[in-house]
PDB file of N, CA and C in Angstrom:
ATOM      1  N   UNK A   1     -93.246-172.108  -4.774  1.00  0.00           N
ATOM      2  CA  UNK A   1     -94.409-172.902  -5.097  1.00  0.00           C
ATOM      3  C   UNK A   1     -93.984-173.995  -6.059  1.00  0.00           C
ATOM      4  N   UNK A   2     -94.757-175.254  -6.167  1.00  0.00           N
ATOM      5  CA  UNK A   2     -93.997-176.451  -6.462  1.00  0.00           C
ATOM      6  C   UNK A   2     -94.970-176.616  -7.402  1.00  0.00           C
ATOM      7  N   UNK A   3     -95.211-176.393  -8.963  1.00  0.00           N
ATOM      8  CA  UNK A   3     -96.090-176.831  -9.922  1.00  0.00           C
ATOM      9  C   UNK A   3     -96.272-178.107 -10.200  1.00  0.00           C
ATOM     10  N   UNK A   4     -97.299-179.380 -10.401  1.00  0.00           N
ATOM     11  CA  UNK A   4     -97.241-180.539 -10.558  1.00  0.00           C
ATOM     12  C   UNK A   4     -98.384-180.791 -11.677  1.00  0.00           C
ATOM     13  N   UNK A   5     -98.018-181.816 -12.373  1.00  0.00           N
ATOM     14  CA  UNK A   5     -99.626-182.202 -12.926  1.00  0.00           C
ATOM     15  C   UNK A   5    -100.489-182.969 -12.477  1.00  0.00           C
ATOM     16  N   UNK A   6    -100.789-182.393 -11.396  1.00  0.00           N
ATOM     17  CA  UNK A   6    -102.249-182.636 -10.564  1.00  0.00           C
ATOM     18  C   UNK A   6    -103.437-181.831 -10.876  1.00  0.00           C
ATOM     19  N   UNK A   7    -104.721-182.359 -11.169  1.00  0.00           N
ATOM     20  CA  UNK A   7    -105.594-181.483 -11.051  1.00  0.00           C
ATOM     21  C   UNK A   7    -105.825-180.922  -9.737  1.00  0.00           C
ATOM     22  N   UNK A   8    -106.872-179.689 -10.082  1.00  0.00           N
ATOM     23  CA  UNK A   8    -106.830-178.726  -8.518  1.00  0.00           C
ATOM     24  C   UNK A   8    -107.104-178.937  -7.234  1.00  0.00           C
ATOM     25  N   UNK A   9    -107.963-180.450  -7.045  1.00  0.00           N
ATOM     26  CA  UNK A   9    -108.354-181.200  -5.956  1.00  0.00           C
ATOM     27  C   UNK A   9    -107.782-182.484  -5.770  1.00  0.00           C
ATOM     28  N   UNK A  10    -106.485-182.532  -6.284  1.00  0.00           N
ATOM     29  CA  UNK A  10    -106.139-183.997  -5.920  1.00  0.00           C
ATOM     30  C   UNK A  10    -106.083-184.986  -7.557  1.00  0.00           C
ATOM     31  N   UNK A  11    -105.630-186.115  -7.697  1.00  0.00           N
ATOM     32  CA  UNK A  11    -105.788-187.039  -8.327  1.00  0.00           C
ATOM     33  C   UNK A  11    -104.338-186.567  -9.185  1.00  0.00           C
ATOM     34  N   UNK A  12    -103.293-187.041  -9.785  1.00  0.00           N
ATOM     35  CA  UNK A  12    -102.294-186.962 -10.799  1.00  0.00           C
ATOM     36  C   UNK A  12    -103.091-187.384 -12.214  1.00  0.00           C
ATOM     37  N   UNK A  13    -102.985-186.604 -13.379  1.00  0.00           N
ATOM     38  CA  UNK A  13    -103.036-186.730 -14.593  1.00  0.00           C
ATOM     39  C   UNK A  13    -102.315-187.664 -15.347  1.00  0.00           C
ATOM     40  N   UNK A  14    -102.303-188.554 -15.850  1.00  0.00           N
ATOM     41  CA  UNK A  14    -101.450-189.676 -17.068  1.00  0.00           C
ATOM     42  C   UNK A  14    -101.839-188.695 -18.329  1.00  0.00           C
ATOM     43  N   UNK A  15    -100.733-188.931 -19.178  1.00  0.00           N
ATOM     44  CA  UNK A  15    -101.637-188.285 -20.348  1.00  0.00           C
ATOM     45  C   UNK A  15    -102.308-189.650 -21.660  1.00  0.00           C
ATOM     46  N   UNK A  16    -103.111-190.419 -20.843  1.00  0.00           N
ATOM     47  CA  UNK A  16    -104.483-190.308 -21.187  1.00  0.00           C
ATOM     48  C   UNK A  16    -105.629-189.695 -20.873  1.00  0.00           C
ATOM     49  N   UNK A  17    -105.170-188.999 -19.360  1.00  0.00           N
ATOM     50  CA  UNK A  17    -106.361-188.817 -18.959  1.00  0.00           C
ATOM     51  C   UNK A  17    -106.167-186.980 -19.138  1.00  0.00           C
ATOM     52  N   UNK A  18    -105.412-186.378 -19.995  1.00  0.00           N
ATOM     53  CA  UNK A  18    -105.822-184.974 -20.431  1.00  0.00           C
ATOM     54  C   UNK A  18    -107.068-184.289 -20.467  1.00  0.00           C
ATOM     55  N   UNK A  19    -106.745-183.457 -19.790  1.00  0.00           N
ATOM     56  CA  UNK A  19    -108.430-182.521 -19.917  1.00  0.00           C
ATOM     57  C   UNK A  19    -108.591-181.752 -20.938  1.00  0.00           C
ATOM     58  N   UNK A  20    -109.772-181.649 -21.073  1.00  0.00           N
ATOM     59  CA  UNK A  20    -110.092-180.681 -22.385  1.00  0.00           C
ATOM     60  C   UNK A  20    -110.628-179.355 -22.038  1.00  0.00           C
ATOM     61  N   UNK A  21    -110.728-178.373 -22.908  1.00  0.00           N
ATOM     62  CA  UNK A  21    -111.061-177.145 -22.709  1.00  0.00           C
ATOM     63  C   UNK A  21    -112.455-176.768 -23.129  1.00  0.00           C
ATOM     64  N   UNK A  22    -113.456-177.472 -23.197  1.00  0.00           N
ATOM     65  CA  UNK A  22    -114.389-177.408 -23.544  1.00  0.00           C
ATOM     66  C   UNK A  22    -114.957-177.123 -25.234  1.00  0.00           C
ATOM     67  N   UNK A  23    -113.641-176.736 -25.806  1.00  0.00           N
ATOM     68  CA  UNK A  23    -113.828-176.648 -27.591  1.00  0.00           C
ATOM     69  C   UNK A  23    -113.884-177.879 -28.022  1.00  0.00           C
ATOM     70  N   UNK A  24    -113.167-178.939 -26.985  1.00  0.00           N
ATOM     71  CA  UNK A  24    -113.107-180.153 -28.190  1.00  0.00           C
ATOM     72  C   UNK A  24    -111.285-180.537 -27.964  1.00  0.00           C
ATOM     73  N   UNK A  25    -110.627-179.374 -27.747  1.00  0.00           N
ATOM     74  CA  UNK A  25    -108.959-179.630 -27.530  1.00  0.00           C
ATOM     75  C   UNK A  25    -108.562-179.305 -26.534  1.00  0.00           C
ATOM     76  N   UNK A  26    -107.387-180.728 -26.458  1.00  0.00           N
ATOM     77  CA  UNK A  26    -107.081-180.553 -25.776  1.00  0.00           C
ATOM     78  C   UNK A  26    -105.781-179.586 -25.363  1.00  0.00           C
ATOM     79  N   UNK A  27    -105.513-179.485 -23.496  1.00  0.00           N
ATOM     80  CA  UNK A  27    -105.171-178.404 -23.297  1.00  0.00           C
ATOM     81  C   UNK A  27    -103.983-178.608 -23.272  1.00  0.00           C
ATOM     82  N   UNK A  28    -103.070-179.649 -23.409  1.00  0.00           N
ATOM     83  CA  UNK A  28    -101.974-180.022 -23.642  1.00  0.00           C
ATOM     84  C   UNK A  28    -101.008-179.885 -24.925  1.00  0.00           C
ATOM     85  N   UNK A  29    -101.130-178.175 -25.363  1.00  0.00           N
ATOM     86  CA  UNK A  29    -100.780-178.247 -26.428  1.00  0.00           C
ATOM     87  C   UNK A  29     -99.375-178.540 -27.120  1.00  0.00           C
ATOM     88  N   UNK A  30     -99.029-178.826 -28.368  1.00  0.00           N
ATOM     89  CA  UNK A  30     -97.767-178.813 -28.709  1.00  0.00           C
ATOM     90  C   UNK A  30     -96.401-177.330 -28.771  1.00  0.00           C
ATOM     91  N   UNK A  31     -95.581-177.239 -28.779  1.00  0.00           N
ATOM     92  CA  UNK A  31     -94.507-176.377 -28.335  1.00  0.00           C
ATOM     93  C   UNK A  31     -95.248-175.528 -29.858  1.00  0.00           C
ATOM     94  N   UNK A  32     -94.825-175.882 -31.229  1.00  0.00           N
ATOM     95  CA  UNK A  32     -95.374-175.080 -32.208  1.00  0.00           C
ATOM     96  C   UNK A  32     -96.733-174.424 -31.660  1.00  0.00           C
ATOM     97  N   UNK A  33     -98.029-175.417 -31.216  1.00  0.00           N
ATOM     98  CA  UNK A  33     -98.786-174.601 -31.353  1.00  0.00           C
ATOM     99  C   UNK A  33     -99.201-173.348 -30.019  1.00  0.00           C
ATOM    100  N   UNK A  34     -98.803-173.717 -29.071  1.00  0.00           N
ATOM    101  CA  UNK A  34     -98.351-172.499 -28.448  1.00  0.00           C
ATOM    102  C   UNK A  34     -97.457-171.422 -28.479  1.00  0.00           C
ATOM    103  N   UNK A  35     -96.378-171.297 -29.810  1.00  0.00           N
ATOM    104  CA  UNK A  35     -95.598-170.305 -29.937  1.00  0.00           C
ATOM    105  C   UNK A  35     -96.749-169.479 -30.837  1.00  0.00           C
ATOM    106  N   UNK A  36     -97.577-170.081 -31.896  1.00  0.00           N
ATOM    107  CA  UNK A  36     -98.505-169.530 -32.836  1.00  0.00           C
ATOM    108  C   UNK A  36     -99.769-168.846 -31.682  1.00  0.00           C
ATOM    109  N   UNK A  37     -99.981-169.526 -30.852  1.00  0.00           N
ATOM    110  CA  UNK A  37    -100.806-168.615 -30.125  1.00  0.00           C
ATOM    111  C   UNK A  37    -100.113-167.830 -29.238  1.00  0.00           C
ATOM    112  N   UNK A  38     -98.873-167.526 -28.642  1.00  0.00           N
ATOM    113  CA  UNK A  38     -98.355-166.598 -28.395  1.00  0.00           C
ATOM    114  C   UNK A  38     -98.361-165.532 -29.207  1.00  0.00           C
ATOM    115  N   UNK A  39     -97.901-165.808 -30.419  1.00  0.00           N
ATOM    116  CA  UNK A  39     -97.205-164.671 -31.241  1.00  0.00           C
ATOM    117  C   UNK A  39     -98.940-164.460 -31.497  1.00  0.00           C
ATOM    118  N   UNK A  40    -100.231-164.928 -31.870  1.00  0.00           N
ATOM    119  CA  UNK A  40    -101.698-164.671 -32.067  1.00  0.00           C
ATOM    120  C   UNK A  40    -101.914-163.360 -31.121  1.00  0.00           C
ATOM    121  N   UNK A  41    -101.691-163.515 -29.351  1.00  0.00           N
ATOM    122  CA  UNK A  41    -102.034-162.736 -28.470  1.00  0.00           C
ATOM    123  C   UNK A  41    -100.995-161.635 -28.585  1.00  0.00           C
ATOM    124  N   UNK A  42     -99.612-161.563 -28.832  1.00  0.00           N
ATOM    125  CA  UNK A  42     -99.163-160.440 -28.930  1.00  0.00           C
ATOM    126  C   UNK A  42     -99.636-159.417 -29.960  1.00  0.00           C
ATOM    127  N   UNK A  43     -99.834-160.418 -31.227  1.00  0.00           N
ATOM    128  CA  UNK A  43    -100.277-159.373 -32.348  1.00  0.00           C
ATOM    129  C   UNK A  43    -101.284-158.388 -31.934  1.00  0.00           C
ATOM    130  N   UNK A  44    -102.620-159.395 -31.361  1.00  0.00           N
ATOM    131  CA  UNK A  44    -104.107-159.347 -30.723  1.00  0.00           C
ATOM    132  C   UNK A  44    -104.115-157.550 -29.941  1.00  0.00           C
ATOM    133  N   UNK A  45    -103.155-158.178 -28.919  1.00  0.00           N
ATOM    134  CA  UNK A  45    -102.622-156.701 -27.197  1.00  0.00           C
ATOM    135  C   UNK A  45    -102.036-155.411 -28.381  1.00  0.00           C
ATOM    136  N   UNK A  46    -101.029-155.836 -29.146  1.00  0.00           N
ATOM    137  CA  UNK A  46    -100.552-154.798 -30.013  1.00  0.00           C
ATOM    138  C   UNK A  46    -101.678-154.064 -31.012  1.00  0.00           C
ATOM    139  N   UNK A  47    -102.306-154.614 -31.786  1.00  0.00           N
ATOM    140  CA  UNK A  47    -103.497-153.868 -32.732  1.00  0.00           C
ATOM    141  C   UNK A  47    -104.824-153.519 -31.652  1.00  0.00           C
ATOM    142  N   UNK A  48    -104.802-154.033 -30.356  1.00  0.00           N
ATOM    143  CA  UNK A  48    -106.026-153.445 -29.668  1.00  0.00           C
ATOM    144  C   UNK A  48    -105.192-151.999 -28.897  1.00  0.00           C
ATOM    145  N   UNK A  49    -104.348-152.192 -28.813  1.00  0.00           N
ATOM    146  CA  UNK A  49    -103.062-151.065 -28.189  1.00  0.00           C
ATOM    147  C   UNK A  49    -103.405-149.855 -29.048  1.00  0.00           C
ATOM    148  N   UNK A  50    -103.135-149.886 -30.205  1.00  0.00           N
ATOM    149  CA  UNK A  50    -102.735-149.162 -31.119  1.00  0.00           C
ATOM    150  C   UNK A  50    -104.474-148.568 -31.573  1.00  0.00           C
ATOM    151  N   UNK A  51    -105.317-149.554 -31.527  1.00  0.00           N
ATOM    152  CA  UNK A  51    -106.938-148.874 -31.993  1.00  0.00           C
ATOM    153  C   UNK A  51    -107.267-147.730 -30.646  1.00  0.00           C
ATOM    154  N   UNK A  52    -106.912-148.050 -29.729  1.00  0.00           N
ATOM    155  CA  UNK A  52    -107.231-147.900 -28.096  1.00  0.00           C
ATOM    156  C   UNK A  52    -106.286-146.329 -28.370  1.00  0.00           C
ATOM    157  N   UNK A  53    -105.046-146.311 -28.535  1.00  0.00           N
ATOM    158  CA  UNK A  53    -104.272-144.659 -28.394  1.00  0.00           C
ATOM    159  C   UNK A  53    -104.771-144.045 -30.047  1.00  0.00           C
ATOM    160  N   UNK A  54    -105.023-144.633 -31.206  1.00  0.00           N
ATOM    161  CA  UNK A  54    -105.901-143.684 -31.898  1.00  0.00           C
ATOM    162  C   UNK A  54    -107.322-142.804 -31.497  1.00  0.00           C
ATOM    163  N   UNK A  55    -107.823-143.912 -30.965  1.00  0.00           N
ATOM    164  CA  UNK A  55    -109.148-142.997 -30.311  1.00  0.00           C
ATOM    165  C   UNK A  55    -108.688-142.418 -29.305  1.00  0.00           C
ATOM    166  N   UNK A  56    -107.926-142.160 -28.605  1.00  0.00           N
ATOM    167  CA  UNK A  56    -107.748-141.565 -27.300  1.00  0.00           C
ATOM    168  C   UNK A  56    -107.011-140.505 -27.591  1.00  0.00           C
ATOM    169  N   UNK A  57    -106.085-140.568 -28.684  1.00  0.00           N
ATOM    170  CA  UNK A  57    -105.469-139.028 -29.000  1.00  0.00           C
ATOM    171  C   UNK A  57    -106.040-138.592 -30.443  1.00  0.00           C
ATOM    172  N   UNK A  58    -106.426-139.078 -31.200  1.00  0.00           N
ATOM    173  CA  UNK A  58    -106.749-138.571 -32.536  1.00  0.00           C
ATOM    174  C   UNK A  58    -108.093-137.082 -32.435  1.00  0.00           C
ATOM    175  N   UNK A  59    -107.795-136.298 -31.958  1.00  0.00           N
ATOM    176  CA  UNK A  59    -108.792-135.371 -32.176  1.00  0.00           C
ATOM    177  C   UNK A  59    -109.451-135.232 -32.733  1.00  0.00           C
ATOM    178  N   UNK A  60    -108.858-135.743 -34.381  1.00  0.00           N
ATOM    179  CA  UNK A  60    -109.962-135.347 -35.694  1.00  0.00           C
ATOM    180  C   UNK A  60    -110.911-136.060 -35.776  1.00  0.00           C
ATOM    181  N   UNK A  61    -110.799-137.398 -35.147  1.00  0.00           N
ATOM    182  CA  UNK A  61    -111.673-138.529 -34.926  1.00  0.00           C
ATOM    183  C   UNK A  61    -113.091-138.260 -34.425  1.00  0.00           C
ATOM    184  N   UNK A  62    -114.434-138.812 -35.602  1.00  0.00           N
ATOM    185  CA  UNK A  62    -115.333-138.310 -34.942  1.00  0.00           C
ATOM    186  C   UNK A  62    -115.968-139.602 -34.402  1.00  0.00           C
ATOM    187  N   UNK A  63    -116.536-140.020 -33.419  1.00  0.00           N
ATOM    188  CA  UNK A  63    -117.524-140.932 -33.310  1.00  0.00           C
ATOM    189  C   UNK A  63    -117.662-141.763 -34.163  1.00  0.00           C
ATOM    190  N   UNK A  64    -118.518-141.935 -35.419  1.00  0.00           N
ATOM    191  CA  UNK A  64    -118.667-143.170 -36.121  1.00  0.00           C
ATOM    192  C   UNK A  64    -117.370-143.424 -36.353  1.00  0.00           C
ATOM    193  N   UNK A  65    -116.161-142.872 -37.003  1.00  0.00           N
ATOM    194  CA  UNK A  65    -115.175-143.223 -36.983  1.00  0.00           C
ATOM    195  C   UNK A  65    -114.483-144.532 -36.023  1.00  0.00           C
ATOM    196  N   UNK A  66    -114.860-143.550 -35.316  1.00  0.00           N
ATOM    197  CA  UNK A  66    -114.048-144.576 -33.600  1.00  0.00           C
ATOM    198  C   UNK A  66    -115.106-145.627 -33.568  1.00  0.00           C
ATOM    199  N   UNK A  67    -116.241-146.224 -33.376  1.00  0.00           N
ATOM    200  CA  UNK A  67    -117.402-147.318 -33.600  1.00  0.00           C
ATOM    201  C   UNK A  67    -116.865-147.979 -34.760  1.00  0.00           C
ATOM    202  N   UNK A  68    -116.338-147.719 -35.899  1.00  0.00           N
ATOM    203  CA  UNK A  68    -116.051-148.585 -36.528  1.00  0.00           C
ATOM    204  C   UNK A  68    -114.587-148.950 -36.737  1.00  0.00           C
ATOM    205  N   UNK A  69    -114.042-148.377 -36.032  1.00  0.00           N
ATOM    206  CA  UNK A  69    -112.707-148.963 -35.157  1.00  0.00           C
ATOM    207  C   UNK A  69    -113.114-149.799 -34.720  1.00  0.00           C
ATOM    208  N   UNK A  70    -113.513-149.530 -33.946  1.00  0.00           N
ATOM    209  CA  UNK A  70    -113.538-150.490 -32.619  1.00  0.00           C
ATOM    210  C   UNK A  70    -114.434-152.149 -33.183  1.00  0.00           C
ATOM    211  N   UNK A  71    -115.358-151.724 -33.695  1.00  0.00           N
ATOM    212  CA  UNK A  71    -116.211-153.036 -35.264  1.00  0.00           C
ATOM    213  C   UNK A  71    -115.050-153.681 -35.200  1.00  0.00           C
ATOM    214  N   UNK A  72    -114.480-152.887 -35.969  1.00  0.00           N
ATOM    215  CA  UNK A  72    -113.051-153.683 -36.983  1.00  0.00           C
ATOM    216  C   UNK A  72    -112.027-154.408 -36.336  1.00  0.00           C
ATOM    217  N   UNK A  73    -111.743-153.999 -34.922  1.00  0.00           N
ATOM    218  CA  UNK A  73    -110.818-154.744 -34.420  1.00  0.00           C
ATOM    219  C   UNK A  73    -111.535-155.780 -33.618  1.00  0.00           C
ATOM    220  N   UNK A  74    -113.386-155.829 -33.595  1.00  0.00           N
ATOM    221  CA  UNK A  74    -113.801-156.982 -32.858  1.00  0.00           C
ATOM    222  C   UNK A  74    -113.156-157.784 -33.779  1.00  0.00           C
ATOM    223  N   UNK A  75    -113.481-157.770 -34.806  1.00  0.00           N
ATOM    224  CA  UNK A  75    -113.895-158.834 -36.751  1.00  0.00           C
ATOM    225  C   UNK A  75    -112.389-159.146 -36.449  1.00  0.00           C
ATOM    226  N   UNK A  76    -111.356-158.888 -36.486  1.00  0.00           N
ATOM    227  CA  UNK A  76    -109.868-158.830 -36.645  1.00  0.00           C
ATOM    228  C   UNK A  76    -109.758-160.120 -35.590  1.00  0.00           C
ATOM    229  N   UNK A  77    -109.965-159.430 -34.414  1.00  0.00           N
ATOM    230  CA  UNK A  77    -109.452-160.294 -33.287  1.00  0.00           C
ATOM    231  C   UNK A  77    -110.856-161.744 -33.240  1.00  0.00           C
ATOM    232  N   UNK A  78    -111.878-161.564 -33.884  1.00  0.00           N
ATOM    233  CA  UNK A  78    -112.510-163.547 -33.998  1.00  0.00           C
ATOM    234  C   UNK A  78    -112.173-163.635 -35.143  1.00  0.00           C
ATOM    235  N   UNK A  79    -111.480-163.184 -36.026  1.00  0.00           N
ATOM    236  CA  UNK A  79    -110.748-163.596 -37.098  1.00  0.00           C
ATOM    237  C   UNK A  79    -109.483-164.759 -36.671  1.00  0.00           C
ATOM    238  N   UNK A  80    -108.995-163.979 -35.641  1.00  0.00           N
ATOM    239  CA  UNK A  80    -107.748-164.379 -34.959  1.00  0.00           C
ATOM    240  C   UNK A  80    -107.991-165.346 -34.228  1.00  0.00           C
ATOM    241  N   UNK A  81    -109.260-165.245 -33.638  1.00  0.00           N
ATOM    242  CA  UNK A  81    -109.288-166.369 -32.647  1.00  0.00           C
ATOM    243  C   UNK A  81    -110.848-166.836 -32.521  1.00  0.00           C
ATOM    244  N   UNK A  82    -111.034-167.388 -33.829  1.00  0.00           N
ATOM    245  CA  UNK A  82    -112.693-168.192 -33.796  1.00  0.00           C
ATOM    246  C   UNK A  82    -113.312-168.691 -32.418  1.00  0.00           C
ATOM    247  N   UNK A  83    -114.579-168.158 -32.056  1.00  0.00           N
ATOM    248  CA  UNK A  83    -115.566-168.672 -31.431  1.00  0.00           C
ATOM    249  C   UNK A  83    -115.184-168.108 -29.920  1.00  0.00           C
ATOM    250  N   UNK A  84    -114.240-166.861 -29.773  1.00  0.00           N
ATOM    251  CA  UNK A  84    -113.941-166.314 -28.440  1.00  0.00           C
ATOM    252  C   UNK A  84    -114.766-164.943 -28.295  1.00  0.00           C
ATOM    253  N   UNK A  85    -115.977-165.036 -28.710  1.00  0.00           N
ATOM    254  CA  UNK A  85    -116.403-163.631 -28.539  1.00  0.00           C
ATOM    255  C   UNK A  85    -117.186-163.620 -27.631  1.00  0.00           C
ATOM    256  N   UNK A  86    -117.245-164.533 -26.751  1.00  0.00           N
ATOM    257  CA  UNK A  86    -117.111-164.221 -25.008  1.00  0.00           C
ATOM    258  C   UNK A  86    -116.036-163.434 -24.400  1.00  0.00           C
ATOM    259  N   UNK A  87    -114.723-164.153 -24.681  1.00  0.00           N
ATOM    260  CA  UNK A  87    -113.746-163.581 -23.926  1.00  0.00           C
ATOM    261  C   UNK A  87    -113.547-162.133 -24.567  1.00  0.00           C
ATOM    262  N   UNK A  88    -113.416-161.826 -25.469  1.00  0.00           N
ATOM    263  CA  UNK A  88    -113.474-160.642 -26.123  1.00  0.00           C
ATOM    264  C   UNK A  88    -115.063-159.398 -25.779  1.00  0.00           C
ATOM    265  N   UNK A  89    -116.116-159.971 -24.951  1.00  0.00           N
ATOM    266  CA  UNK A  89    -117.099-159.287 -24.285  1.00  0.00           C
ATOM    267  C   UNK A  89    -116.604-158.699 -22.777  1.00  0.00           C
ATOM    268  N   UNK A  90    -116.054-160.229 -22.371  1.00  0.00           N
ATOM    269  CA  UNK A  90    -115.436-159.980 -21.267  1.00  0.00           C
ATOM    270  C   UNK A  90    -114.548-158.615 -21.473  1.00  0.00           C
ATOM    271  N   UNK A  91    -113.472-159.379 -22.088  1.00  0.00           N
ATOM    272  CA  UNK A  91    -111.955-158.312 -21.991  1.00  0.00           C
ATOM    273  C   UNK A  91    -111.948-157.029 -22.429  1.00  0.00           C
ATOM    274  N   UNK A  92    -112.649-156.557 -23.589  1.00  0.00           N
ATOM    275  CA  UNK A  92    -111.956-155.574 -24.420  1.00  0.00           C
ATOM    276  C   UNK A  92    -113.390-155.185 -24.578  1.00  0.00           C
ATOM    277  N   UNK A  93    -114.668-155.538 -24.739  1.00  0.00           N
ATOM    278  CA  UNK A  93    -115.733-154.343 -25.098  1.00  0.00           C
ATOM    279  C   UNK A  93    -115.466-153.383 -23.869  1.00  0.00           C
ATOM    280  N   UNK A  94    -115.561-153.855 -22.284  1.00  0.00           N
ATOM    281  CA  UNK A  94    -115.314-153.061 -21.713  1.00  0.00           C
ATOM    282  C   UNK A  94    -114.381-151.934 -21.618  1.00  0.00           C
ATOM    283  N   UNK A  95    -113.299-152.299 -22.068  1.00  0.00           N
ATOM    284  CA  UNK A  95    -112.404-150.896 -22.048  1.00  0.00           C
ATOM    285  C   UNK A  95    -112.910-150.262 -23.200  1.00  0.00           C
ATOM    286  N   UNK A  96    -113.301-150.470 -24.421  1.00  0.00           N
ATOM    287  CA  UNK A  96    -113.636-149.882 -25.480  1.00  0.00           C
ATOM    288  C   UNK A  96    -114.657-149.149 -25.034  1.00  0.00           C
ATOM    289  N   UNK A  97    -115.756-149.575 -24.214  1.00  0.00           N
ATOM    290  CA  UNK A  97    -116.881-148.631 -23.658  1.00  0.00           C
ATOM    291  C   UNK A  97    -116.295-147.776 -22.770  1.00  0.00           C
ATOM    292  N   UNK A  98    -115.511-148.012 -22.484  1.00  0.00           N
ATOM    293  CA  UNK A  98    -114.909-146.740 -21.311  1.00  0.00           C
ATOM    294  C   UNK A  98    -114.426-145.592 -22.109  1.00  0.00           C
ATOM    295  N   UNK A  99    -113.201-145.886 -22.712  1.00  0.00           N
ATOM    296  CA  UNK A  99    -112.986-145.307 -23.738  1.00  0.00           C
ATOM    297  C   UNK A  99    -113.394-144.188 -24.622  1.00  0.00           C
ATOM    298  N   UNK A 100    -114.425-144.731 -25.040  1.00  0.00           N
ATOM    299  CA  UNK A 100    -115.355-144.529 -25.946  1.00  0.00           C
ATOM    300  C   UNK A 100    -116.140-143.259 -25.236  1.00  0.00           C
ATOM    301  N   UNK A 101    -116.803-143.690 -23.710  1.00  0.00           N
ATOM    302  CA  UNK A 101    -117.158-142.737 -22.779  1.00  0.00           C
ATOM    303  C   UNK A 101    -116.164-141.659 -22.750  1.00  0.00           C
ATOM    304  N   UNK A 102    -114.886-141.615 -22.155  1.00  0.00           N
ATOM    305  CA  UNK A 102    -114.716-140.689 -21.956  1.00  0.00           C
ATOM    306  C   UNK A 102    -113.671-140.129 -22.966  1.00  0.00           C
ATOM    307  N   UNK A 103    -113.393-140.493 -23.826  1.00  0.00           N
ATOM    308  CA  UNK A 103    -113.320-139.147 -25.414  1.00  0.00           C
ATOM    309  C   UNK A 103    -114.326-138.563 -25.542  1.00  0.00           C
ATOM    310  N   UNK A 104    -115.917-139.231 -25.875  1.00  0.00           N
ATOM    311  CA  UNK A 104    -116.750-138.236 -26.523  1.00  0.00           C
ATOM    312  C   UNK A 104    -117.799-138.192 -25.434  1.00  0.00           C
ATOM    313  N   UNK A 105    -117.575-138.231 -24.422  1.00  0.00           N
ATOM    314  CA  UNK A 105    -118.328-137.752 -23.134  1.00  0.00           C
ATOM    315  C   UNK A 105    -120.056-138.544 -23.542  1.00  0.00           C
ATOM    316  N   UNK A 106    -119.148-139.676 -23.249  1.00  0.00           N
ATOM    317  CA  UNK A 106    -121.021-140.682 -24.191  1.00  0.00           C
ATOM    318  C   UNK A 106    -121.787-140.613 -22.574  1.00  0.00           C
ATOM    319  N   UNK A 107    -123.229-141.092 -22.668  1.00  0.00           N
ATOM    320  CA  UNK A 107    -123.617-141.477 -21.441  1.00  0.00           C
ATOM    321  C   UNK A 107    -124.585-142.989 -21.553  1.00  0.00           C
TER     322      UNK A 107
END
């Protein structure tokens, strides 16, 4: 497959004519600031990793416990990444509700 900077229907991009992502920036970011949001999402996958196998093996763990886990790593991760708590509804409440279901057999 042959990557180009074309948008998805045709037309070639100049970079004046950069698209934006709907925040305001654009999507053309610099090499720094995509290594900082790399290393952002690894941290992000790693501390949701790590909240995700505490509740899932911690036995002693009761319920509110685990709810305010799970709080804490919303606050953490729009800490990390202001004004994404869409994508974070999307991505991660769901597994957290699963989760959550089947440790303490929620309904």
């Amino acid at each position: 497959m042959v990557y180009t900077d074309r948008k998805p229907f045709g037309g070639a991009m100049g970079p004046d004519q950069q698209e934006q992502d709907g925040t305001g920036t654009e999507r053309g970011m610099s090499a720094a600031e995509q290594a900082e949001e790399s290393r952002l999402l690894r941290r992000l996958q790693m501390m949701m990793g790590m909240v995700m196998q505490t509740i899932g093996q911690d036995g002693s763990l009761t319920v509110d416990e685990a709810s305010q886990m799970v709080a804490d790593a919303k606050a953490a991760a729009l800490a990390m990444f202001p004004g994404k708590e869409l994508a974070y509804e999307l991505i991660w409440r769901p597994r957290f509700q699963r989760l959550m279901r089947e440790r303490f057999r929620l309904m």
